[in-house]
N, C-alpha and C. Protein backbone atom coordinates (compact mmCIF):
# COMPACT_ATOMS: atom_id res chain seq x y z
N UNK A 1 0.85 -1.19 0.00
CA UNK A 1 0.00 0.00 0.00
C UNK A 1 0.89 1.24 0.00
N UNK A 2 0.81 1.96 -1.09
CA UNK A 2 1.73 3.19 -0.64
C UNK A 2 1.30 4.57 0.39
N UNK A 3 2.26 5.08 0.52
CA UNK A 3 2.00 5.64 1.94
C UNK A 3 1.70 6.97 1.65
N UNK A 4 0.98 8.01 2.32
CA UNK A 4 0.41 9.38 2.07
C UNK A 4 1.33 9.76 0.95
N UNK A 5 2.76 10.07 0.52
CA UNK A 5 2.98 10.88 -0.29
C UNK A 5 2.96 10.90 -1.76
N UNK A 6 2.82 9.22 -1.64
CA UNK A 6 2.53 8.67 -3.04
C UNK A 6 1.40 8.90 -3.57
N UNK A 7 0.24 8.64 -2.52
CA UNK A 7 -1.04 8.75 -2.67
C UNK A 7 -1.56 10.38 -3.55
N UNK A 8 -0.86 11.29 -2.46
CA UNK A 8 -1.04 12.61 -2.29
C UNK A 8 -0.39 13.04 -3.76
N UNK A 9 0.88 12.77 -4.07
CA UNK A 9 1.66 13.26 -5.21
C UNK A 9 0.93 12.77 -6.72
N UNK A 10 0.12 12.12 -6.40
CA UNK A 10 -0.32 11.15 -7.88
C UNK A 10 -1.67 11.53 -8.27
N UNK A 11 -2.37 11.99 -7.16
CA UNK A 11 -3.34 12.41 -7.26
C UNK A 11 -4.01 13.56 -8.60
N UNK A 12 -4.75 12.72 -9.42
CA UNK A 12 -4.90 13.69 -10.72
C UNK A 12 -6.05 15.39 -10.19
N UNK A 13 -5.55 16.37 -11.17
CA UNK A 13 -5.78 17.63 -10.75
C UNK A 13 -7.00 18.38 -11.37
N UNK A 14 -8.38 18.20 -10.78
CA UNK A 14 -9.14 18.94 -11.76
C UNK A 14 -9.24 20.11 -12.35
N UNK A 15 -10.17 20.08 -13.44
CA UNK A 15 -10.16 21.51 -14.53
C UNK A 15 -10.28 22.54 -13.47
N UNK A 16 -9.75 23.68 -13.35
CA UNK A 16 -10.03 25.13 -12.69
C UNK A 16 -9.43 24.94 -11.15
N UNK A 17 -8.58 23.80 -11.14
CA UNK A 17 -7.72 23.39 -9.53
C UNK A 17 -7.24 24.59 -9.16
N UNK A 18 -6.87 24.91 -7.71
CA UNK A 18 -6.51 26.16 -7.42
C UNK A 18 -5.33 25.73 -6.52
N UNK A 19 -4.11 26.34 -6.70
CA UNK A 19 -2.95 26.06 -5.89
C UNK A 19 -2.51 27.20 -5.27
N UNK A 20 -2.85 27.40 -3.93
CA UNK A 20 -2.29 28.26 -3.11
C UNK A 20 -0.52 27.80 -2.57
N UNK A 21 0.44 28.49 -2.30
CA UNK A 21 1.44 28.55 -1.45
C UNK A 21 1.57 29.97 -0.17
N UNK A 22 0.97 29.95 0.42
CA UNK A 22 0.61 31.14 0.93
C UNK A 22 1.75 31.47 1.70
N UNK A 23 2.59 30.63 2.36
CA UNK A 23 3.60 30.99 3.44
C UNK A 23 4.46 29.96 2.81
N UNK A 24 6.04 30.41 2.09
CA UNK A 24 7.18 29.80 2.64
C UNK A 24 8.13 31.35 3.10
N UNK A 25 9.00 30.50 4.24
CA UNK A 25 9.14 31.45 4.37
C UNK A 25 10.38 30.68 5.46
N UNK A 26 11.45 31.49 5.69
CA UNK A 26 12.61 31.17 6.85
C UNK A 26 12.44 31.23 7.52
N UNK A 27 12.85 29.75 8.69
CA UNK A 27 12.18 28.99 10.12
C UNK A 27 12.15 30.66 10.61
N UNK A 28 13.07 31.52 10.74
CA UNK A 28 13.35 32.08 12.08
C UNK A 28 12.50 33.59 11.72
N UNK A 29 11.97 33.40 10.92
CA UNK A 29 11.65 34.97 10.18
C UNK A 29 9.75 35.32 10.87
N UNK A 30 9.93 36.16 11.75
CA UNK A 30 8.33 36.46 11.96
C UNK A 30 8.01 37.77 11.36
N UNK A 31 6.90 37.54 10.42
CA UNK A 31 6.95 38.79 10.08
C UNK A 31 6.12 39.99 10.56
N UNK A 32 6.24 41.07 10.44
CA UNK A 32 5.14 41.84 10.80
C UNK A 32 3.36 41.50 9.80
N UNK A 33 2.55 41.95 10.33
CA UNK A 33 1.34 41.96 9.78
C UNK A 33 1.54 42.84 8.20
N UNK A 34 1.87 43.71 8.96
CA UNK A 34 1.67 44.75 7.15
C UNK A 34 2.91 44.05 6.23
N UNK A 35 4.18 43.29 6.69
CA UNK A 35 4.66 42.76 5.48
C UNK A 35 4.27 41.09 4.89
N UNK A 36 3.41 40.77 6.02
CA UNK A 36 2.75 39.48 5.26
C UNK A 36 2.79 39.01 4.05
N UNK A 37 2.01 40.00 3.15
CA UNK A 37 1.49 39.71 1.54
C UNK A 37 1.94 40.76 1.14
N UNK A 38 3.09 41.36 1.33
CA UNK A 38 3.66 42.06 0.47
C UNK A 38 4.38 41.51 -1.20
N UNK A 39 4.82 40.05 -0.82
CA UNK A 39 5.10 39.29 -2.18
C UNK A 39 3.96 38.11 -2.08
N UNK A 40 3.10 38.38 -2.49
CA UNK A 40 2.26 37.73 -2.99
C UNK A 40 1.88 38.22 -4.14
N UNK A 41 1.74 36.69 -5.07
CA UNK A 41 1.32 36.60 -6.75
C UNK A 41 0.02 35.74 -7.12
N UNK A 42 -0.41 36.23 -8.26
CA UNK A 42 -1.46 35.59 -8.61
C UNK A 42 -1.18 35.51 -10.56
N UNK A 43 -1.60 33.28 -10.30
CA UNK A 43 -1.23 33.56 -11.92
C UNK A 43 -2.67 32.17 -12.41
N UNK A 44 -3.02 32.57 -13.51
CA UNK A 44 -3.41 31.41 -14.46
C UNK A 44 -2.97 31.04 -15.78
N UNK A 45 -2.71 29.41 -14.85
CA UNK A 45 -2.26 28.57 -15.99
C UNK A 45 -3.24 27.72 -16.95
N UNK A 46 -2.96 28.51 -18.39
CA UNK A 46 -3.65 27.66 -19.30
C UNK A 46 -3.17 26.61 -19.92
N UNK A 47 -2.91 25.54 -18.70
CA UNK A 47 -2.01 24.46 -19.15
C UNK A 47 -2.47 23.07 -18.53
N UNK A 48 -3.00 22.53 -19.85
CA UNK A 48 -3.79 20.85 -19.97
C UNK A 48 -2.69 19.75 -19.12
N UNK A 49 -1.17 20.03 -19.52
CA UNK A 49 -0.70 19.60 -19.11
C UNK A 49 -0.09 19.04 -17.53
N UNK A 50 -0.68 20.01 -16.58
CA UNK A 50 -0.48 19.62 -15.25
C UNK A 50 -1.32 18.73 -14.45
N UNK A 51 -1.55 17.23 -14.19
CA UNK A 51 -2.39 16.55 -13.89
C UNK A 51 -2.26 15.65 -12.24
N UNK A 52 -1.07 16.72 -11.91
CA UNK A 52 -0.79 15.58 -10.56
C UNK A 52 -1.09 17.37 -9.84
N UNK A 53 -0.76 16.90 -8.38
CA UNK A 53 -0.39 18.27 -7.49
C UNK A 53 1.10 18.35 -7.84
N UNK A 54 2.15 17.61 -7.79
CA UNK A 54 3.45 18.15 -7.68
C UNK A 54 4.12 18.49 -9.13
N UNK A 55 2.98 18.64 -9.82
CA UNK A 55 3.00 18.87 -11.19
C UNK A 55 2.50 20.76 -10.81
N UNK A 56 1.81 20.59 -10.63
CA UNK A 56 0.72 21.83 -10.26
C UNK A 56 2.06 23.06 -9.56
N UNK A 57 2.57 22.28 -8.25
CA UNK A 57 3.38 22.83 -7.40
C UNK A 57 4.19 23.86 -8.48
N UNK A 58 4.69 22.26 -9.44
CA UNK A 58 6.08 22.53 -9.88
C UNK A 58 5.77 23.94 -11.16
N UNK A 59 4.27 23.83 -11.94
CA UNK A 59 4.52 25.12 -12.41
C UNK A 59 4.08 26.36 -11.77
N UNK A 60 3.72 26.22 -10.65
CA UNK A 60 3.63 27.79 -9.77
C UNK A 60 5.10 27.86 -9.85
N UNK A 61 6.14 27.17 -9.05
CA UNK A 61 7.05 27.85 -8.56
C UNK A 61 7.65 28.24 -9.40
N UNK A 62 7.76 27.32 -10.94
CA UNK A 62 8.23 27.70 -12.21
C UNK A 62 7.80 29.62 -12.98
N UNK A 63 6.85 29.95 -12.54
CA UNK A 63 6.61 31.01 -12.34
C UNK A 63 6.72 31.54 -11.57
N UNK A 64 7.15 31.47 -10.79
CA UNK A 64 7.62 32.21 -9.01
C UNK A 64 9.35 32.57 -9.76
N UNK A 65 9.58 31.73 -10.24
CA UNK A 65 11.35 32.33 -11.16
C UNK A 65 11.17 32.86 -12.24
N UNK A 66 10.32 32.41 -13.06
CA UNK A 66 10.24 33.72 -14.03
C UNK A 66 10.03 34.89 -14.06
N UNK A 67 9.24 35.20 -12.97
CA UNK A 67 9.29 36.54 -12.32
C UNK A 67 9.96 37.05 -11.68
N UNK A 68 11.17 36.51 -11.55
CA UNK A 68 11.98 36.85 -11.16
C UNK A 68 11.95 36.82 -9.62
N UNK A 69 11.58 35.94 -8.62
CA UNK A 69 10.93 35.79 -7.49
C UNK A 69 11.84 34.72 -6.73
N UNK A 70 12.17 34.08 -7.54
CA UNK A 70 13.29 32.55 -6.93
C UNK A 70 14.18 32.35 -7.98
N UNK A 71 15.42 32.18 -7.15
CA UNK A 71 16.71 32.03 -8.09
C UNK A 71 16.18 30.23 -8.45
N UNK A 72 16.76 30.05 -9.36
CA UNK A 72 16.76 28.39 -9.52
C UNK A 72 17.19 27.03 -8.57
N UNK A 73 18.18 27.75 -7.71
CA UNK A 73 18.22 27.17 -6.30
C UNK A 73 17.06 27.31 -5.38
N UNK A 74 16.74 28.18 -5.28
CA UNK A 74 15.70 28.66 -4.32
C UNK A 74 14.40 27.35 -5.05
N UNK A 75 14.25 27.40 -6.37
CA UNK A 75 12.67 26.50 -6.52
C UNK A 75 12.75 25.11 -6.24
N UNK A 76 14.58 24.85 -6.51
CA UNK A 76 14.07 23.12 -5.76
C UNK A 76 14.53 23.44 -4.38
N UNK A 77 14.76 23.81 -3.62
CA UNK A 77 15.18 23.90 -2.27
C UNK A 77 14.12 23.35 -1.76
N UNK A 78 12.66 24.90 -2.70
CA UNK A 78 11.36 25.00 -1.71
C UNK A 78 10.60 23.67 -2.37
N UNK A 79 10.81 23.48 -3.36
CA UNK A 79 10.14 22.34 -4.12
C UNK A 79 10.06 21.11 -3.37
N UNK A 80 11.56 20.55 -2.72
CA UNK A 80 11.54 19.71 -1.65
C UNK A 80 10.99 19.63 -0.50
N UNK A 81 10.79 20.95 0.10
CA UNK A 81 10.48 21.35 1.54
C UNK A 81 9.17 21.29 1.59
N UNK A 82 8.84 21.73 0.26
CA UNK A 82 6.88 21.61 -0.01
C UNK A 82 6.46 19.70 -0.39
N UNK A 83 7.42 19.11 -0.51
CA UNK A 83 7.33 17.40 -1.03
C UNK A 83 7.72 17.14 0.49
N UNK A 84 8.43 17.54 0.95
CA UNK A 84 8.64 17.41 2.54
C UNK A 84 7.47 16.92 3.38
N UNK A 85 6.73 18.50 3.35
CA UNK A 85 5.57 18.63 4.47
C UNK A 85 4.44 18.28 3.82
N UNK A 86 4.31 17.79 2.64
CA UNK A 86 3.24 17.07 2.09
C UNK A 86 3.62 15.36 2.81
N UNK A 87 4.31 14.95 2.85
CA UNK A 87 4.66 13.79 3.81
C UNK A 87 3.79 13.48 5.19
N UNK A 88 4.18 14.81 5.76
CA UNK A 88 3.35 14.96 6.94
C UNK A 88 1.83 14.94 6.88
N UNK A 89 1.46 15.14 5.73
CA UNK A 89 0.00 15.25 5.95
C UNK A 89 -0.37 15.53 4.87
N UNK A 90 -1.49 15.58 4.09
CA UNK A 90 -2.20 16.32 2.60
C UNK A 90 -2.36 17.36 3.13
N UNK A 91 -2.23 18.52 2.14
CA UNK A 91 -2.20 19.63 2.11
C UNK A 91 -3.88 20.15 1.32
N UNK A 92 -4.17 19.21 1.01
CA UNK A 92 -5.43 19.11 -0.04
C UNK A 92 -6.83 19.50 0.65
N UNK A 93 -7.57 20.14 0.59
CA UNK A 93 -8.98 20.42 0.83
C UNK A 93 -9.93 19.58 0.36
N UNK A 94 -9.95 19.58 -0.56
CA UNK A 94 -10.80 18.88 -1.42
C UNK A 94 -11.70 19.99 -2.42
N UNK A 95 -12.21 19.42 -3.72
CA UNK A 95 -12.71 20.05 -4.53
C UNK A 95 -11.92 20.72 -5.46
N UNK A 96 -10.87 20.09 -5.56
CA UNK A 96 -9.33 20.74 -6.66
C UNK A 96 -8.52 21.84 -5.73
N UNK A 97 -8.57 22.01 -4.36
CA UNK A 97 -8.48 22.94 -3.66
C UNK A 97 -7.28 22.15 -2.65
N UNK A 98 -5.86 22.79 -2.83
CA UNK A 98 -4.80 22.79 -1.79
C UNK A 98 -4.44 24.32 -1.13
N UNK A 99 -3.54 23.75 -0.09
CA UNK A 99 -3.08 25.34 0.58
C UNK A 99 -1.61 24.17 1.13
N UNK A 100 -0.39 24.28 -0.21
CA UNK A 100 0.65 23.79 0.21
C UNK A 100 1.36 24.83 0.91
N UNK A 101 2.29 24.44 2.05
CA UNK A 101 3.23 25.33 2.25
C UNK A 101 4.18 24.71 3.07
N UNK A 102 4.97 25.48 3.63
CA UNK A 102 6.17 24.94 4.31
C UNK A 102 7.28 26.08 4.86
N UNK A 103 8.02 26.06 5.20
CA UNK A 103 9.36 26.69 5.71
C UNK A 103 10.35 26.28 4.72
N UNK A 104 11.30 27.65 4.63
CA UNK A 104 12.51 26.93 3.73
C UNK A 104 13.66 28.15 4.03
N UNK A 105 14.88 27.66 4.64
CA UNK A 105 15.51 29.01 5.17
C UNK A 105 16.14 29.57 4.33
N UNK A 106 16.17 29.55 2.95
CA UNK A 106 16.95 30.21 2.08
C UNK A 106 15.64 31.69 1.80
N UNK A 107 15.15 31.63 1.94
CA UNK A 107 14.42 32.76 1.51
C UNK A 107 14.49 34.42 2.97
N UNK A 108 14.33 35.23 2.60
CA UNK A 108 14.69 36.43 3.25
C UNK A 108 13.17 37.07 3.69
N UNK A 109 12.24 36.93 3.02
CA UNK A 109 10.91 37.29 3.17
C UNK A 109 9.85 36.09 2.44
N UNK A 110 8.37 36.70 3.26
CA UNK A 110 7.52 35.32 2.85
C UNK A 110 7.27 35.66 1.33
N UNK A 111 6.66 34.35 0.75
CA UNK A 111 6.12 34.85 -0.88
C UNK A 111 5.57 33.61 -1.20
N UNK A 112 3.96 34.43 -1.14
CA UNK A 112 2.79 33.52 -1.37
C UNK A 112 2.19 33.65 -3.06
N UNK A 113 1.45 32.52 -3.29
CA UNK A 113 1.21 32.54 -4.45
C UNK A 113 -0.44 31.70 -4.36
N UNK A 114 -1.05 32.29 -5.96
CA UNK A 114 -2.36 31.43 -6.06
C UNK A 114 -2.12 31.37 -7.21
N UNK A 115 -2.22 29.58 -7.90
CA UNK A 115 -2.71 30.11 -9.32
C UNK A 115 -4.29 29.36 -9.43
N UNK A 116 -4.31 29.50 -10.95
CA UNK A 116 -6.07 28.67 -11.29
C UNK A 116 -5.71 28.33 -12.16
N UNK A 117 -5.76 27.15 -12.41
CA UNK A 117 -5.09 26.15 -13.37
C UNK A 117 -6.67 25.74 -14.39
N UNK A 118 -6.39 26.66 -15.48
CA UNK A 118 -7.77 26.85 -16.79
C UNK A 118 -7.82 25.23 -17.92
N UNK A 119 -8.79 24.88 -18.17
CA UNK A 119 -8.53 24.28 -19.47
C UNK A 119 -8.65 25.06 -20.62
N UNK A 120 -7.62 24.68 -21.29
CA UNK A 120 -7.38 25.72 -22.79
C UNK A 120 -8.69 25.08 -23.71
């Protein structure tokens, strides 16, 4: 029987799925209220192609660097840390609806993201 992360990672992604990352952010970093959502993004992907969550993950954060937002170290660091704490538990709501997140100490401030994953 495989165990939550297999389950969790394989899991196919419905039309209009919504992937939040609302908080990564460095263990030691508390932030104030007003800088919370200061880097927070919002994107939709018109892309058939993402059908798992760590598919999903992987093109938010893929846009989290094109924007110039995460060096290429920085997306698998957090990429792991978010495959990490999906271990611990589903991150999943239900209804195409996650709220992944995690800690990752390479980062200097938090930076949350939503996308809505469209069928073309």
């Amino acid at each position: 029987m495989p165990g939550p992360r297999e389950r969790n990672q394989n899991r196919a992604v419905p039309a209009g799925w919504r992937c939040t990352v609302p908080l990564l952010r460095s263990p030691g970093l508390v932030p104030k209220m007003s800088d919370t959502f200061r880097d927070f993004h919002r994107f939709t992907v018109p892309d058939q192609s993402v059908r798992t969550g760590t598919e999903a993950i992987s093109a938010v954060l893929d846009l989290l660097a094109e924007s110039e937002r995460l060096t290429a170290e920085q997306r698998q660091g957090i990429l792991k840390a978010l495959q990490d704490r999906e271990t611990l538990g589903s991150t999943g709501i239900g209804r195409g609806l996650a709220v992944p997140h995690a800690k990752y100490s390479g980062l200097a401030q938090l930076i949350g993201a939503v996308a809505n994953f469209q069928p073309m």
